[in-house]
N, C-alpha and C. Protein backbone atom coordinates (compact mmCIF):
# COMPACT_ATOMS: atom_id res chain seq x y z
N UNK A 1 -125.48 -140.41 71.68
CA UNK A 1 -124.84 -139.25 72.26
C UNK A 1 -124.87 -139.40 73.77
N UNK A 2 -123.66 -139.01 74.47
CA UNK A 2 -123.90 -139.73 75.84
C UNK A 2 -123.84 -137.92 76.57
N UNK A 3 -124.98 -137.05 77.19
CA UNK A 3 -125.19 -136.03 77.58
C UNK A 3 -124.19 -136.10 78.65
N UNK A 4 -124.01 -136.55 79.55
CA UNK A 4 -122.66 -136.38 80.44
C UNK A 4 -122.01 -135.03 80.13
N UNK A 5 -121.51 -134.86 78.76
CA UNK A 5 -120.32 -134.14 78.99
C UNK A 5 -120.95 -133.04 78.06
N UNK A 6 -122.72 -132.74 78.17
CA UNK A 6 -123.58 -131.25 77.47
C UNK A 6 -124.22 -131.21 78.51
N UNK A 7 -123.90 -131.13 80.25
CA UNK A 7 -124.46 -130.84 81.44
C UNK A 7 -123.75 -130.18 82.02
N UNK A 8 -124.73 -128.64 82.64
CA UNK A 8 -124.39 -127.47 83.23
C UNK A 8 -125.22 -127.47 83.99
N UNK A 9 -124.96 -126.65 85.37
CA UNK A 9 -125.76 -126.31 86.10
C UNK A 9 -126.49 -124.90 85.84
N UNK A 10 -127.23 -125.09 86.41
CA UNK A 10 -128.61 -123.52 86.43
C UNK A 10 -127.86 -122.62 86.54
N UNK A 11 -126.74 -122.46 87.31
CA UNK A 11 -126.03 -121.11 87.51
C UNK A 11 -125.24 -120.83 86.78
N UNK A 12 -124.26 -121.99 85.46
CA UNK A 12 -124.05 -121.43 84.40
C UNK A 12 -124.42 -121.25 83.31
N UNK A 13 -126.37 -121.56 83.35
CA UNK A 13 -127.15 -120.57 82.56
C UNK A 13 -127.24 -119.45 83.01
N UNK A 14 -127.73 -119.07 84.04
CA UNK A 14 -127.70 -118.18 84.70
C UNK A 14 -126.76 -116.97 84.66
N UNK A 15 -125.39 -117.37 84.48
CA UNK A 15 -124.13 -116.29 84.30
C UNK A 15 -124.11 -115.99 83.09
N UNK A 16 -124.17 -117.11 81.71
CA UNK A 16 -123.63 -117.58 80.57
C UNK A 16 -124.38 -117.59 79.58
N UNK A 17 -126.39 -116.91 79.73
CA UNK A 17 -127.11 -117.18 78.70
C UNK A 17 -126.74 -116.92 77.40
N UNK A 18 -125.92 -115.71 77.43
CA UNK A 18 -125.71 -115.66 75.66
C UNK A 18 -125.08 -116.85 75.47
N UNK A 19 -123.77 -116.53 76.01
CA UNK A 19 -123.00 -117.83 75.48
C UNK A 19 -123.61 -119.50 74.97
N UNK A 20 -124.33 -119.30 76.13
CA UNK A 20 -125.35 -120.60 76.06
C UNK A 20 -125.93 -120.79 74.64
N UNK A 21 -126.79 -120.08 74.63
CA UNK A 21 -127.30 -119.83 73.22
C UNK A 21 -126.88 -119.56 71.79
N UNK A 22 -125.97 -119.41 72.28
CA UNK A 22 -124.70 -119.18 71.09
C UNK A 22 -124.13 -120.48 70.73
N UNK A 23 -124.15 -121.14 71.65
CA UNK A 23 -123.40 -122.71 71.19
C UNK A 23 -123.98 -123.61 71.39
N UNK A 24 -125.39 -123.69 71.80
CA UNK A 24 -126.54 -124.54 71.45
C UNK A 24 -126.52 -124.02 69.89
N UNK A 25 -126.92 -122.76 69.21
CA UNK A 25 -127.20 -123.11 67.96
C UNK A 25 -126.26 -123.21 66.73
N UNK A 26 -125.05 -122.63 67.55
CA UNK A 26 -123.82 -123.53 66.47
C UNK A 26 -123.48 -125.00 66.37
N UNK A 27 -123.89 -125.21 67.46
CA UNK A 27 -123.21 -127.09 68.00
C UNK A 27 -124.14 -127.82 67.38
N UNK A 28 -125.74 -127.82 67.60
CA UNK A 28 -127.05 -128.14 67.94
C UNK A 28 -127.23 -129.70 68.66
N UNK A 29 -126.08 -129.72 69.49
CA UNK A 29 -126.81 -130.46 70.49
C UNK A 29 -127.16 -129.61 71.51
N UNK A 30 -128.06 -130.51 72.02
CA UNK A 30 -129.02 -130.39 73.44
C UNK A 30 -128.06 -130.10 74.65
N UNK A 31 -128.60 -129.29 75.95
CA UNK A 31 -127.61 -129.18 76.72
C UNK A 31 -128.64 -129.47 78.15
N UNK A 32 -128.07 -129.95 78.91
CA UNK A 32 -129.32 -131.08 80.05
C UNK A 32 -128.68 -129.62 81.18
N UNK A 33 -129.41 -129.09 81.87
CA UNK A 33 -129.57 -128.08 82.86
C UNK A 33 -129.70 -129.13 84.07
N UNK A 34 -128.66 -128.66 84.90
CA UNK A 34 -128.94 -129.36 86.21
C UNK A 34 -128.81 -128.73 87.32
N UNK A 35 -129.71 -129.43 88.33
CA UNK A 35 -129.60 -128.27 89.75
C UNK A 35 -129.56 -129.53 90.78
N UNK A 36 -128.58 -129.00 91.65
CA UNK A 36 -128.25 -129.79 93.06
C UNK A 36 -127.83 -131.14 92.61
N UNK A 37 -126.79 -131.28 91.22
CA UNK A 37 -126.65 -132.14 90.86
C UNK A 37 -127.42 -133.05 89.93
N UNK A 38 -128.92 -132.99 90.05
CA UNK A 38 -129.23 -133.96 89.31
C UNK A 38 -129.77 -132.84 87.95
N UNK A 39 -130.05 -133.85 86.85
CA UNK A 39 -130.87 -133.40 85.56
C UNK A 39 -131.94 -132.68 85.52
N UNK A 40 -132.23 -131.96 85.21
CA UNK A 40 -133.68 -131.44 85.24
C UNK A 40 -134.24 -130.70 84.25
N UNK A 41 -133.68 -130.43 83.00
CA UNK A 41 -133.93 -130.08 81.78
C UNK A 41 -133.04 -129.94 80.92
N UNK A 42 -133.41 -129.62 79.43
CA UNK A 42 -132.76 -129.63 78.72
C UNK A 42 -132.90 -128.14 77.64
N UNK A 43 -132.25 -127.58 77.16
CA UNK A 43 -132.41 -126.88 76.33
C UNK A 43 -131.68 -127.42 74.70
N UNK A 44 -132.06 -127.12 73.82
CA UNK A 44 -131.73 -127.19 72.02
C UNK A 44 -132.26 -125.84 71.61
N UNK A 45 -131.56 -126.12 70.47
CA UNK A 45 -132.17 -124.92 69.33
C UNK A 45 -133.28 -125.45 68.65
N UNK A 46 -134.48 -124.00 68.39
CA UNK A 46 -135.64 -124.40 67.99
C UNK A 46 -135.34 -125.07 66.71
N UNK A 47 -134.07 -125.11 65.56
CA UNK A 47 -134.45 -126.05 64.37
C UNK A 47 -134.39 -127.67 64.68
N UNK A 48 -133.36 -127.94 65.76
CA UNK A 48 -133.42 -129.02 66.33
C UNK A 48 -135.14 -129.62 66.94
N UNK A 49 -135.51 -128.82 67.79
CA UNK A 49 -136.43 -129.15 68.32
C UNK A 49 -137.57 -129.18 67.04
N UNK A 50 -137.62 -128.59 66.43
CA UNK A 50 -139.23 -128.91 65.55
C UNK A 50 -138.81 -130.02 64.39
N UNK A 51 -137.01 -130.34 64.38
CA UNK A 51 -137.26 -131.58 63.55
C UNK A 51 -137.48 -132.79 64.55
N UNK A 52 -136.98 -132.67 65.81
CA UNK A 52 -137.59 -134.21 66.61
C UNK A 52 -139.10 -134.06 66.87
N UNK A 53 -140.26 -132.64 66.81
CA UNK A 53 -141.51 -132.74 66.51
C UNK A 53 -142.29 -133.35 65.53
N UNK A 54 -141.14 -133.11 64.44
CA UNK A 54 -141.76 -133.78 63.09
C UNK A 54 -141.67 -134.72 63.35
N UNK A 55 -140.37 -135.47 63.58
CA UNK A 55 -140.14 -137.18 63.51
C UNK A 55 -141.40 -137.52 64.60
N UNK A 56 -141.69 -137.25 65.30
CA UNK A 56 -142.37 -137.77 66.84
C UNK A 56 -143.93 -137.87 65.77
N UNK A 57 -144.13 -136.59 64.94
CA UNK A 57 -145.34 -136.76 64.39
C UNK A 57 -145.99 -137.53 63.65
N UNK A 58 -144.61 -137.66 62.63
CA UNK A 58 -144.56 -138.96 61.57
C UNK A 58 -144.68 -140.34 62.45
N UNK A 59 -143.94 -140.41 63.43
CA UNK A 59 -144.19 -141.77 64.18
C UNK A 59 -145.70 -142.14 64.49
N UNK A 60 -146.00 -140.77 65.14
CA UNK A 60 -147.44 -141.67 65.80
C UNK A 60 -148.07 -141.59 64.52
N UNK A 61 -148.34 -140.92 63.01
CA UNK A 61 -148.89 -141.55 61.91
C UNK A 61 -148.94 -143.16 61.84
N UNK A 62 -147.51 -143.40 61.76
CA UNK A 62 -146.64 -145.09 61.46
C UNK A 62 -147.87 -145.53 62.39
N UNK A 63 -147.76 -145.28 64.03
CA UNK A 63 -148.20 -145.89 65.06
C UNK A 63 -150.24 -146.49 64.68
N UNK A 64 -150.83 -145.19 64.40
CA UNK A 64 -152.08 -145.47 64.17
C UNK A 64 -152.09 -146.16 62.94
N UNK A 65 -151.37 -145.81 62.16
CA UNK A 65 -151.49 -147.14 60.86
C UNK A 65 -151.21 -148.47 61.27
N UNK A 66 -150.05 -148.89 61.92
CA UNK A 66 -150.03 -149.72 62.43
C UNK A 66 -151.47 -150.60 63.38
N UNK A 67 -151.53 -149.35 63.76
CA UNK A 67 -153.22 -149.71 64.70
C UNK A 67 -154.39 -150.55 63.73
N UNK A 68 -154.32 -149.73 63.06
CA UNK A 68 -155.57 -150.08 61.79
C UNK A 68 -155.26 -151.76 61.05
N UNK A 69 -154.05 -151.44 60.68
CA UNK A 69 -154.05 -152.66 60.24
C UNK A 69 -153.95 -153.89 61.41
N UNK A 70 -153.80 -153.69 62.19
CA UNK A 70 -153.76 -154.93 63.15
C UNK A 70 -155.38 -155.31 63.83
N UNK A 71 -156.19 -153.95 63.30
CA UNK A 71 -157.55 -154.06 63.46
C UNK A 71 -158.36 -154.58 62.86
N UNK A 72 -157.66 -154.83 61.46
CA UNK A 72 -158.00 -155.38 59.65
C UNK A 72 -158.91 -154.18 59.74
N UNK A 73 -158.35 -152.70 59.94
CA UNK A 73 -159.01 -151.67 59.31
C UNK A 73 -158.52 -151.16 57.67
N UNK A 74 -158.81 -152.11 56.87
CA UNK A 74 -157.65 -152.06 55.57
C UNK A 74 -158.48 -152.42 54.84
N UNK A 75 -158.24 -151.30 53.41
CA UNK A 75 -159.09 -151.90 51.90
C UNK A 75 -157.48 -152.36 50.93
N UNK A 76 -157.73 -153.16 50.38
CA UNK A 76 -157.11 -153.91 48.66
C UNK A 76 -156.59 -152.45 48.17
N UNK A 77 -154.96 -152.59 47.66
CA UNK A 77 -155.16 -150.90 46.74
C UNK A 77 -156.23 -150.83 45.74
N UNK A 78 -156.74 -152.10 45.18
CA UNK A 78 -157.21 -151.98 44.13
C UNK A 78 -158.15 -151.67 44.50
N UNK A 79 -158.97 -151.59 44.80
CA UNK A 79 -160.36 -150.50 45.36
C UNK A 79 -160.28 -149.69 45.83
N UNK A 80 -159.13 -149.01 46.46
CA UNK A 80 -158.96 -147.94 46.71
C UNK A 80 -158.38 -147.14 45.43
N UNK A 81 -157.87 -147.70 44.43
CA UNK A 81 -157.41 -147.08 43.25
C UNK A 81 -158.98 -146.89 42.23
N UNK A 82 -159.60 -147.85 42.16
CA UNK A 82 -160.57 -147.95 41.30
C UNK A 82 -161.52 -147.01 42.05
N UNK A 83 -162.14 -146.76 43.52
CA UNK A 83 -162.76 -145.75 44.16
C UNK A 83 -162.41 -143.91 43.72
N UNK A 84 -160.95 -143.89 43.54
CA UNK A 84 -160.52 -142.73 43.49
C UNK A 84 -160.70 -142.23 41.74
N UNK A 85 -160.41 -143.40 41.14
CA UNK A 85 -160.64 -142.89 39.49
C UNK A 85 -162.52 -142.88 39.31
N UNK A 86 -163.23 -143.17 40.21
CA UNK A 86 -164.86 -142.92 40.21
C UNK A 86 -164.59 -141.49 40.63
N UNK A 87 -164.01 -140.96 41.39
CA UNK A 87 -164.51 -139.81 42.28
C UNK A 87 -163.45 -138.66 41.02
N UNK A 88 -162.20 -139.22 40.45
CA UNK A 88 -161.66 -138.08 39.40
C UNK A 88 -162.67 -138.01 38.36
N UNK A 89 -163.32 -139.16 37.71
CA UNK A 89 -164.19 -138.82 36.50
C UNK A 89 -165.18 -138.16 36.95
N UNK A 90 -165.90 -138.89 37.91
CA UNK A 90 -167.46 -137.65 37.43
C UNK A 90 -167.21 -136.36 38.35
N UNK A 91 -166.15 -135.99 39.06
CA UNK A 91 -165.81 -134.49 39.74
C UNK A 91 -165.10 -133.87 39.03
């Protein structure tokens, strides 16, 4: 997505908030707020925003797994399968 052409300046948030908000959450892209020309934030709609939270969350999962195993912090499934059917029988 090339933001270029979802950039407004502060002052037509400023005039335009409903509107603003109105077509951030029909559109749901992001809209980059700029002052004196350059970038300086962005606004989305909160369903947008808490699914790039999730993804970001799931990543750094990937990330520390990744960690572990490059640490050889890693068991065989098979002991981890055979560990877990000890802990279903006698609990």
């Amino acid at each position: 997505m090339h933001y270029s052409s979802q950039m407004k300046p502060v002052s037509h948030l400023k005039a335009n908030a409903a509107e603003v908000l109105t077509r951030i959450a029909e559109q749901r892209k992001p809209l980059v707020i700029t002052k004196n020309d350059e970038a300086k934030a962005t606004l989305q709609n909160v369903a947008s925003f808490e699914e790039v939270q999730e993804t970001v969350a799931l990543l750094k999962i990937l990330a520390l797994g990744d960690q572990d195993v490059a640490a050889g912090r890693v068991k065989p499934v098979a002991d981890v399968v055979a560990r877990l059917r000890v802990k279903h029988t006698s609990g």
